[in-house]
C-alpha atoms as a PDB file:
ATOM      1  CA  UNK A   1      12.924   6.060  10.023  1.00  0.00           C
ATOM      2  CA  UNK A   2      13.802   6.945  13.662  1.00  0.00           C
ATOM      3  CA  UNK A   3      11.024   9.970  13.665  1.00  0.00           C
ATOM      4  CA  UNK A   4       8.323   7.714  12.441  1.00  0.00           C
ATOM      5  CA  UNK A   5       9.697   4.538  14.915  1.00  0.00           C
ATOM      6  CA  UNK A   6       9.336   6.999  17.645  1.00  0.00           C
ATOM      7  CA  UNK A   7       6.358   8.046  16.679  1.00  0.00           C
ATOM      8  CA  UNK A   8       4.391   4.992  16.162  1.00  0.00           C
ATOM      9  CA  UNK A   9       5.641   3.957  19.392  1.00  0.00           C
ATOM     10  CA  UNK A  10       4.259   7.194  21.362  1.00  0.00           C
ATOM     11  CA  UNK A  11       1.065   7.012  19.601  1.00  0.00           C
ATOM     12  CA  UNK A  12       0.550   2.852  20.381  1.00  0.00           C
ATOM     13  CA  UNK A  13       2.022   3.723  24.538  1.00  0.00           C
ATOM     14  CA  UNK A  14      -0.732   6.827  24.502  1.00  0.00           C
ATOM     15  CA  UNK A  15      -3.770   4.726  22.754  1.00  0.00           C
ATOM     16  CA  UNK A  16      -2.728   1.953  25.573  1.00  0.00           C
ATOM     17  CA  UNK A  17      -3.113   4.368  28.529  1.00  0.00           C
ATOM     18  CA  UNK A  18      -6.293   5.975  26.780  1.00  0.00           C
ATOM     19  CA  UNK A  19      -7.349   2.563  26.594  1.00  0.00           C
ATOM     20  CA  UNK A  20      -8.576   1.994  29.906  1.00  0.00           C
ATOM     21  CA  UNK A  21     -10.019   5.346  30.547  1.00  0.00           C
ATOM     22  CA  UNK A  22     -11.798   5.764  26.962  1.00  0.00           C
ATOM     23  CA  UNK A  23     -11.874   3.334  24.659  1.00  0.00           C
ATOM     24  CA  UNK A  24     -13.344   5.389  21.707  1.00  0.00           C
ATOM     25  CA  UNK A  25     -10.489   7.666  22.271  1.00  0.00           C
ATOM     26  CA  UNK A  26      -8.132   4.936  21.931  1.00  0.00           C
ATOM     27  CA  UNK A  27      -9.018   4.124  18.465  1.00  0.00           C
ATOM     28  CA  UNK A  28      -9.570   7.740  17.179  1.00  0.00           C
ATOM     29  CA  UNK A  29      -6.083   8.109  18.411  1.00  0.00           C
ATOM     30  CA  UNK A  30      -4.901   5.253  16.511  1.00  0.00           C
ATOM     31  CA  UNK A  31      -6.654   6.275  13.467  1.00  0.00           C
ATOM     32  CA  UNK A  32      -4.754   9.778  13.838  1.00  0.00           C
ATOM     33  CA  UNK A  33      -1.442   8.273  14.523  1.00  0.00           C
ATOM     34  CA  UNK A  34      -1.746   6.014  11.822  1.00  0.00           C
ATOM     35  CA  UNK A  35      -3.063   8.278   9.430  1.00  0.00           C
ATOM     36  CA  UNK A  36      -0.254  10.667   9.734  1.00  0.00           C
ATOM     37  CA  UNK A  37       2.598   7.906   9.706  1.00  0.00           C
ATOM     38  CA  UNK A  38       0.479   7.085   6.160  1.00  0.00           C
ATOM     39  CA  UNK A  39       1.257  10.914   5.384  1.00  0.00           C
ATOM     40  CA  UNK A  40       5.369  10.166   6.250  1.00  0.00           C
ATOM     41  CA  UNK A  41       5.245   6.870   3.780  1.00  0.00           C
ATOM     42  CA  UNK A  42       3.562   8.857   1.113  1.00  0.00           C
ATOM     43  CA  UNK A  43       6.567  11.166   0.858  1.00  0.00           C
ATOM     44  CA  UNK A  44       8.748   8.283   0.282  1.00  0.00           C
ATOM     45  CA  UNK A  45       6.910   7.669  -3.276  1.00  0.00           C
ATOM     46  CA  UNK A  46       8.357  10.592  -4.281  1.00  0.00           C
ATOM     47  CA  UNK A  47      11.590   8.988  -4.658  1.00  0.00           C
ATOM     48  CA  UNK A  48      10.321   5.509  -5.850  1.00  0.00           C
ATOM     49  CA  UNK A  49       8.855   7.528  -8.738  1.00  0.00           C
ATOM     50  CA  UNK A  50      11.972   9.112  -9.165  1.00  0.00           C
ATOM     51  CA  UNK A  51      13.892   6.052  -9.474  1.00  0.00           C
ATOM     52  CA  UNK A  52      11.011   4.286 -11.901  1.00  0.00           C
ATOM     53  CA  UNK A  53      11.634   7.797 -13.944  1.00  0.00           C
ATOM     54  CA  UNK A  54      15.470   6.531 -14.072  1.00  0.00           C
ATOM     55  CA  UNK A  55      14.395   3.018 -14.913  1.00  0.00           C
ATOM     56  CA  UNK A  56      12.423   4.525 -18.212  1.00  0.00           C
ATOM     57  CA  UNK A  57      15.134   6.981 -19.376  1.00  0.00           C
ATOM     58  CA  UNK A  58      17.740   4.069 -18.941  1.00  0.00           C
ATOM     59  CA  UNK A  59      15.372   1.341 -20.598  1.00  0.00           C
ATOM     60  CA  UNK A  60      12.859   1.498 -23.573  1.00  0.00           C
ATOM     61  CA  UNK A  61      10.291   0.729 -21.446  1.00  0.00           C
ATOM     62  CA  UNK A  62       6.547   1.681 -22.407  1.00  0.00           C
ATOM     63  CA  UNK A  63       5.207   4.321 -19.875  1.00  0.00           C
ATOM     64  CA  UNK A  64       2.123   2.113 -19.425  1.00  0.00           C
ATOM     65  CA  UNK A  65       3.550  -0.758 -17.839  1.00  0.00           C
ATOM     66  CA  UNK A  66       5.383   1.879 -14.959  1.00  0.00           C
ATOM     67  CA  UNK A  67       1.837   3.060 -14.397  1.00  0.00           C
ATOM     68  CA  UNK A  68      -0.132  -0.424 -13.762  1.00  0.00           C
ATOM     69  CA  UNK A  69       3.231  -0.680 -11.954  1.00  0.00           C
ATOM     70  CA  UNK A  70       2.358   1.925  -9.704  1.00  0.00           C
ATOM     71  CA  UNK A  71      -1.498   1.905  -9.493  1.00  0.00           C
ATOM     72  CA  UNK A  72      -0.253  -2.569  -7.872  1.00  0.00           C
ATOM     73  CA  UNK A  73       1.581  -0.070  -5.407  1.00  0.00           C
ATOM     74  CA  UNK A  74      -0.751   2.161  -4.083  1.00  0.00           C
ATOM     75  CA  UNK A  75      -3.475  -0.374  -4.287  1.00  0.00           C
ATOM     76  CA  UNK A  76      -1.170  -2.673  -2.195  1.00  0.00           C
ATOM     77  CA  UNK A  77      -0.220   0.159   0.299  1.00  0.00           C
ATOM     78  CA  UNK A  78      -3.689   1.456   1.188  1.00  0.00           C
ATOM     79  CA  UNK A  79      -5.553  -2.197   1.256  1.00  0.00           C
ATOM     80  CA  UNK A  80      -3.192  -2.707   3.968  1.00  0.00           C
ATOM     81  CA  UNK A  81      -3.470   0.297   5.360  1.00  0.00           C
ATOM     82  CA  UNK A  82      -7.142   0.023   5.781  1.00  0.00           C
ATOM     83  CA  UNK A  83      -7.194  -3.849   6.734  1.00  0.00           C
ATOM     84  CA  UNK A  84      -4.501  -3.122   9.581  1.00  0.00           C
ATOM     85  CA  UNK A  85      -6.926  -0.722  10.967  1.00  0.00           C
ATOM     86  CA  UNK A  86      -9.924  -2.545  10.843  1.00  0.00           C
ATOM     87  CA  UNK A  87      -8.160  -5.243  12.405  1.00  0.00           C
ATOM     88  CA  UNK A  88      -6.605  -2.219  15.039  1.00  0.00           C
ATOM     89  CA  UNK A  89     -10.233  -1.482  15.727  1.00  0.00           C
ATOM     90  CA  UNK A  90     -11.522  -5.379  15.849  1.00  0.00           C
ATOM     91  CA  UNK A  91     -12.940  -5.960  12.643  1.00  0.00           C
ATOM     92  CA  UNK A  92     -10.878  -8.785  11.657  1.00  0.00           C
ATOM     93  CA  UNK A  93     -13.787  -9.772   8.980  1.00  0.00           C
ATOM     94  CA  UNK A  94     -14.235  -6.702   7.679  1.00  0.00           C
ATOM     95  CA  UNK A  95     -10.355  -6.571   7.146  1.00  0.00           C
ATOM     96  CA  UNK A  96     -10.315  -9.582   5.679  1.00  0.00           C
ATOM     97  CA  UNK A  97     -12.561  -8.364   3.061  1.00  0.00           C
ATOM     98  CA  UNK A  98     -10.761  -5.263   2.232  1.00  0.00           C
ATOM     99  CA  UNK A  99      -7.161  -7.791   1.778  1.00  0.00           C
ATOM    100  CA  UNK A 100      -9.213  -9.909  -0.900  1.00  0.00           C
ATOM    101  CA  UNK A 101     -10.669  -6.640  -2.694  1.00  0.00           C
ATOM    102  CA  UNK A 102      -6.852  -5.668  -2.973  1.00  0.00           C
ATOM    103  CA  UNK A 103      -5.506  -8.965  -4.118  1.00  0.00           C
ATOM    104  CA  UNK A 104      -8.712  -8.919  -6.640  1.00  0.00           C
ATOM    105  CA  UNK A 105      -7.800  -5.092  -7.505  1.00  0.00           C
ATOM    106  CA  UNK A 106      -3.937  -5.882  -8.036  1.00  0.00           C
ATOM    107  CA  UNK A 107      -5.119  -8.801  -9.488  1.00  0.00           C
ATOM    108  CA  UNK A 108      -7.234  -6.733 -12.498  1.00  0.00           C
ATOM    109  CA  UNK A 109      -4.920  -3.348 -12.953  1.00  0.00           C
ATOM    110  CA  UNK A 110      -1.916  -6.263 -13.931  1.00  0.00           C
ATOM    111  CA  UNK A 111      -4.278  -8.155 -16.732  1.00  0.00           C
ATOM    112  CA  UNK A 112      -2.323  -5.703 -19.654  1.00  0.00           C
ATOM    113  CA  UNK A 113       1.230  -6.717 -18.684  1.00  0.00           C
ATOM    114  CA  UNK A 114      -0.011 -10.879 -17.907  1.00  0.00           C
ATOM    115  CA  UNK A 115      -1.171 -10.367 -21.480  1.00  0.00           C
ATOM    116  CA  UNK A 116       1.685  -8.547 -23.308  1.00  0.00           C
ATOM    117  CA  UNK A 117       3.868 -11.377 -21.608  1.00  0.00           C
ATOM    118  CA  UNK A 118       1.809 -13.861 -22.899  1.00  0.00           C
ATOM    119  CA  UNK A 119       2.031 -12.177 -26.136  1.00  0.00           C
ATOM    120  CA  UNK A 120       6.068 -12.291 -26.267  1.00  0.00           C
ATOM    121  CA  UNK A 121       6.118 -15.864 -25.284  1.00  0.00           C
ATOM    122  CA  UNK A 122       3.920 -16.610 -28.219  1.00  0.00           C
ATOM    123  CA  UNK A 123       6.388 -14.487 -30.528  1.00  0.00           C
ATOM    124  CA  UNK A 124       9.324 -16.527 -29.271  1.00  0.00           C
ATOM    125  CA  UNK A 125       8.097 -19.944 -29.852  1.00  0.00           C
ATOM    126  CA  UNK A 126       6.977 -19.304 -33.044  1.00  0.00           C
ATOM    127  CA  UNK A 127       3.190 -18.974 -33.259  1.00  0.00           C
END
């Protein structure tokens, strides 16, 4: 966490100084920065979906429902990913935009589970 604190740091105090010179250069810089600290989150999944593994071996769980689990999480991570740096670059519309198509997105992958739930509250009261 220290690397990638650093990191983001160095990038935002060099896009600052580039900002005055070259603003274009500025945001490409941003964009790199940020893309790369996107590269140091992704290798964090790796032990989330580890740990959801555990979750399944430990729990009948169906498979499907870690899935839609995961597809909310990367939908969640890269809408803000992308609305952070339209907002970065001024585009505070455009950002907005790209938070509802997430929300909408999230929103649509988690219709199976709102419906199986729906489905074992029916069960338990009887109908």
């Amino acid at each position: 966490m220290l690397r990638v604190a650093l990191f983001g740091i160095a990038g935002v105090l060099m896009a600052l100084q580039l900002k005055s010179l070259k603003p274009d250069y500025s945001v490409c810089l941003c964009l790199g920065a940020s893309l790369l600290l996107f590269s140091f989150a992704a290798e964090k999944l790796e032990v989330i979906l580890n740990g959801l593994q555990a979750v399944q071996d430990c729990l009948p769980l169906n498979a499907g429902y870690l899935r839609i689990l995961m597809k909310i999480i990367g939908i969640t991570y890269i809408a803000e990913f992308a609305s952070d740096l339209c907002k970065d670059a001024g585009y505070q519309t455009i950002a907005g935009q790209i938070q509802l198509f997430g929300k909408l997105s999230v929103l649509a992958v988690s219709i199976p589970v709102l419906t199986a739930l729906l489905d074992t509250i029916q069960t338990f009261l009887g109908g």
